[in-house]
C-alpha atoms as a PDB file:
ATOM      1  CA  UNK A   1       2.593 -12.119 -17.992  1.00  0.00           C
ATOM      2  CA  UNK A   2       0.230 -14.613 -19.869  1.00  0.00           C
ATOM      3  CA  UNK A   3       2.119 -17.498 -18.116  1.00  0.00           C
ATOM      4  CA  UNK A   4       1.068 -15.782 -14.565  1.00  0.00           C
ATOM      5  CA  UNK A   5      -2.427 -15.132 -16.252  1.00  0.00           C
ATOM      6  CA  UNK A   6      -2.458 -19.101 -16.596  1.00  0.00           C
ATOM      7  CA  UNK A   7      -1.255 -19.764 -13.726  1.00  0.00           C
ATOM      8  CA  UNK A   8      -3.934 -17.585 -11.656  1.00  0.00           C
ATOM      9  CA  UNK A   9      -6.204 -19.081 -14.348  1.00  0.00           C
ATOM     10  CA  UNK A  10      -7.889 -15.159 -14.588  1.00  0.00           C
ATOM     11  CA  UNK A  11      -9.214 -14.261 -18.161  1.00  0.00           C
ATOM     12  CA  UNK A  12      -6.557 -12.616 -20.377  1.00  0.00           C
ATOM     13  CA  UNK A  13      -8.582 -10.121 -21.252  1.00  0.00           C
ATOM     14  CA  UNK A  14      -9.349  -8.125 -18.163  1.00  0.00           C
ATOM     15  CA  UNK A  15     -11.794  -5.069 -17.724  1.00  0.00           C
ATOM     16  CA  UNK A  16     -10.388  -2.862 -15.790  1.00  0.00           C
ATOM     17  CA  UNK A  17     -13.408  -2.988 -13.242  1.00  0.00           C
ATOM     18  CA  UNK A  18     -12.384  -6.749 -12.952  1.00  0.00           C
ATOM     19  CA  UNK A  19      -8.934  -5.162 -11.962  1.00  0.00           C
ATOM     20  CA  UNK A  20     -10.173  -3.053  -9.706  1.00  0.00           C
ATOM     21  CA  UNK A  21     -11.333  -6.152  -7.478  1.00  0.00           C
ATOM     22  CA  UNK A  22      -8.095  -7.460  -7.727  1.00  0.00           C
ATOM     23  CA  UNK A  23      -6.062  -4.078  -6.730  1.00  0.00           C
ATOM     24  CA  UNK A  24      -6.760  -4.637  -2.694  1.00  0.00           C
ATOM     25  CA  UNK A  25      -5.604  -7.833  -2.569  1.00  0.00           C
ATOM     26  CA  UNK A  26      -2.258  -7.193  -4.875  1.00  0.00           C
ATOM     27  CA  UNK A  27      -1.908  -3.875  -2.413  1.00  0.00           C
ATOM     28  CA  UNK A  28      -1.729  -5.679   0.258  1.00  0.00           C
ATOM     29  CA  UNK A  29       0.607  -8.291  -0.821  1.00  0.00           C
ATOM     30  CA  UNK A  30       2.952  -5.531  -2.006  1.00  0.00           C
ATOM     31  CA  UNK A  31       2.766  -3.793   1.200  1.00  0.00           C
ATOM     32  CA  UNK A  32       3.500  -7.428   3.212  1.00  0.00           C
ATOM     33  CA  UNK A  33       6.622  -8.073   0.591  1.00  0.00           C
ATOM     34  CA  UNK A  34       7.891  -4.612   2.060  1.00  0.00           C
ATOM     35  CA  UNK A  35       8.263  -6.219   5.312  1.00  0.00           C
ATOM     36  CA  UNK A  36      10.186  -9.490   3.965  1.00  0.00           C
ATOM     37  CA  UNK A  37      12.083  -8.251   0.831  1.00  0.00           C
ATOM     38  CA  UNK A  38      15.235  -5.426   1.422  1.00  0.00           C
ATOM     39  CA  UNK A  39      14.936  -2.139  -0.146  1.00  0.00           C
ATOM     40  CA  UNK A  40      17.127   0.442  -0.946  1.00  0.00           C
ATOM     41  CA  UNK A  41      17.423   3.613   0.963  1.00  0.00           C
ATOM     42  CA  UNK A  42      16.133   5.956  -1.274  1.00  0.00           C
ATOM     43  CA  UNK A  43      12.881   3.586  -1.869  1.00  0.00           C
ATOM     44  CA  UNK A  44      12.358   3.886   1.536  1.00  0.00           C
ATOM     45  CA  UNK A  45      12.904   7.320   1.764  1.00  0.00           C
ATOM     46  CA  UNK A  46      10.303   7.710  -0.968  1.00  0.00           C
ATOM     47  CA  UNK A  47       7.983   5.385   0.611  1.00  0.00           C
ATOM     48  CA  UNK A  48       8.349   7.327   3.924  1.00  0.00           C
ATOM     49  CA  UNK A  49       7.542  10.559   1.419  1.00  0.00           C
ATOM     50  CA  UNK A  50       4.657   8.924   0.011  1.00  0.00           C
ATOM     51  CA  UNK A  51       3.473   7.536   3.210  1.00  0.00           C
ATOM     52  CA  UNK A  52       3.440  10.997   4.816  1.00  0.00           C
ATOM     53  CA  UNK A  53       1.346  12.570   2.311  1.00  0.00           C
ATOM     54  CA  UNK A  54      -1.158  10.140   1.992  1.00  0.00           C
ATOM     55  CA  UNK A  55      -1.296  10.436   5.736  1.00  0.00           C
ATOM     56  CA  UNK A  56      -1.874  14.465   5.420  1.00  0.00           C
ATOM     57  CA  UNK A  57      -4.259  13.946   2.544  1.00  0.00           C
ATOM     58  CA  UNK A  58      -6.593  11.345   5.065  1.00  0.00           C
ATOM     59  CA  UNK A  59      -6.386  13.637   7.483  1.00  0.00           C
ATOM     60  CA  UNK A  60      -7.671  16.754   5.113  1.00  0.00           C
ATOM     61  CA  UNK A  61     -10.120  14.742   3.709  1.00  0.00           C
ATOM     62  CA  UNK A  62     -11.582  13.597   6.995  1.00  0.00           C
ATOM     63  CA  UNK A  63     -11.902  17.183   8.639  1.00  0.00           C
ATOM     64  CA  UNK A  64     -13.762  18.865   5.470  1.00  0.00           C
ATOM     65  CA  UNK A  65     -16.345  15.687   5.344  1.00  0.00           C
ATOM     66  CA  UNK A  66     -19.758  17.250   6.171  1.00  0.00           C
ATOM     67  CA  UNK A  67     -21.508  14.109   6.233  1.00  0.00           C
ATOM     68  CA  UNK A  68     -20.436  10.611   7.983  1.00  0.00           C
ATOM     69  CA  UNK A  69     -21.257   8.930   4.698  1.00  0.00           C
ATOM     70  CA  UNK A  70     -19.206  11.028   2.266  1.00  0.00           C
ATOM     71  CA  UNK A  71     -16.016   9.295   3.560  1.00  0.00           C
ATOM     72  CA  UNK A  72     -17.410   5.755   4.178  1.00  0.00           C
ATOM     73  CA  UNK A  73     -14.267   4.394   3.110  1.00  0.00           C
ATOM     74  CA  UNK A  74     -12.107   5.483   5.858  1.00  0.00           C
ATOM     75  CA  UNK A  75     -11.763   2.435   7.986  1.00  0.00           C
ATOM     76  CA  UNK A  76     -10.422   0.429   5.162  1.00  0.00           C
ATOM     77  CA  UNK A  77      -8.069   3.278   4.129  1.00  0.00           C
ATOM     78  CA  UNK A  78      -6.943   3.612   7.728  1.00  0.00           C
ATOM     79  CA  UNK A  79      -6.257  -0.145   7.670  1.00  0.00           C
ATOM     80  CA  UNK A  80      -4.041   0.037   4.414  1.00  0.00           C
ATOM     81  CA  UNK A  81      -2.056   3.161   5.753  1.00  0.00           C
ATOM     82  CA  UNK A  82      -1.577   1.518   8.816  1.00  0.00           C
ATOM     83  CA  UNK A  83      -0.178  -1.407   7.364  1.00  0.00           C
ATOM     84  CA  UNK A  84       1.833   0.322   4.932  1.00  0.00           C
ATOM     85  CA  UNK A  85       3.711   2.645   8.028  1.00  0.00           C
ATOM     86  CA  UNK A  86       3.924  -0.797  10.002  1.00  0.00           C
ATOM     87  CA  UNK A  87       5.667  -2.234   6.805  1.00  0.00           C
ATOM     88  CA  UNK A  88       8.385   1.041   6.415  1.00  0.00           C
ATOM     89  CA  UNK A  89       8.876   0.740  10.161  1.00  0.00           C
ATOM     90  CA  UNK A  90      10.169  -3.032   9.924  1.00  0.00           C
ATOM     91  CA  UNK A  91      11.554  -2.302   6.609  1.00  0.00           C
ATOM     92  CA  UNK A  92      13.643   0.602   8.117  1.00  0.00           C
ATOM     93  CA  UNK A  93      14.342  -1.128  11.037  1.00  0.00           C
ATOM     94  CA  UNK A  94      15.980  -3.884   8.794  1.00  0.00           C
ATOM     95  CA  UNK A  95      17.849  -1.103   7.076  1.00  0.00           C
ATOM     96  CA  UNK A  96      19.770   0.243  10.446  1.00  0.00           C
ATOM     97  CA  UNK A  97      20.601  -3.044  11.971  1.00  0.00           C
ATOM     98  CA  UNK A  98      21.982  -4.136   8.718  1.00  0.00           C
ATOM     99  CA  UNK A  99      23.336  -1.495   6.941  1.00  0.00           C
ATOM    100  CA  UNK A 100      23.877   0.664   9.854  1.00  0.00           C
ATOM    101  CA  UNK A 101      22.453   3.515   7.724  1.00  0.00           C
END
């Protein structure tokens, strides 16, 4: 870990509001190594679990918002789960036509 903290040359000692800033960006690159990297079945099964409750809890969220500006944040949460179901679809995809499961 400190030779990574060197290498991103980041201080070593972190706030966590500094690590907030850096969550998107480390989402999204986990999300995009979904796409390239194989995963096991159940992984993707509890990705697929994961991805459908997130999905339920945007949509919950989003019909009991009285005001447009109490859920501000939706586009870029649409934008993550979007990316993260187009990442399980190739990732599954990759899963049938190799494994044939």
């Amino acid at each position: 870990m400190a030779n990574l903290v060197a290498m991103l040359r980041l201080p070593g000692n972190l706030k966590s509001t500094q690590w907030q800033i850096l969550a998107g960006p480390i989402l999204i690159l986990l999300i995009l190594s979904m796409m390239v990297l194989p995963l096991p079945a159940f992984i993707l099964d509890l990705l697929f679990t994961f991805n459908i409750a997130l999905s339920i809890m945007v949509l919950l969220v989003a019909m009991f918002t009285q005001r447009t500006l109490e859920f501000a944040a939706f586009p870029t949460i649409l934008l993550f789960t979007t990316l993260l179901r187009l990442a399980l679809n190739v990732a599954s995809t990759r899963i049938i036509l190799m494994e044939g499961h």
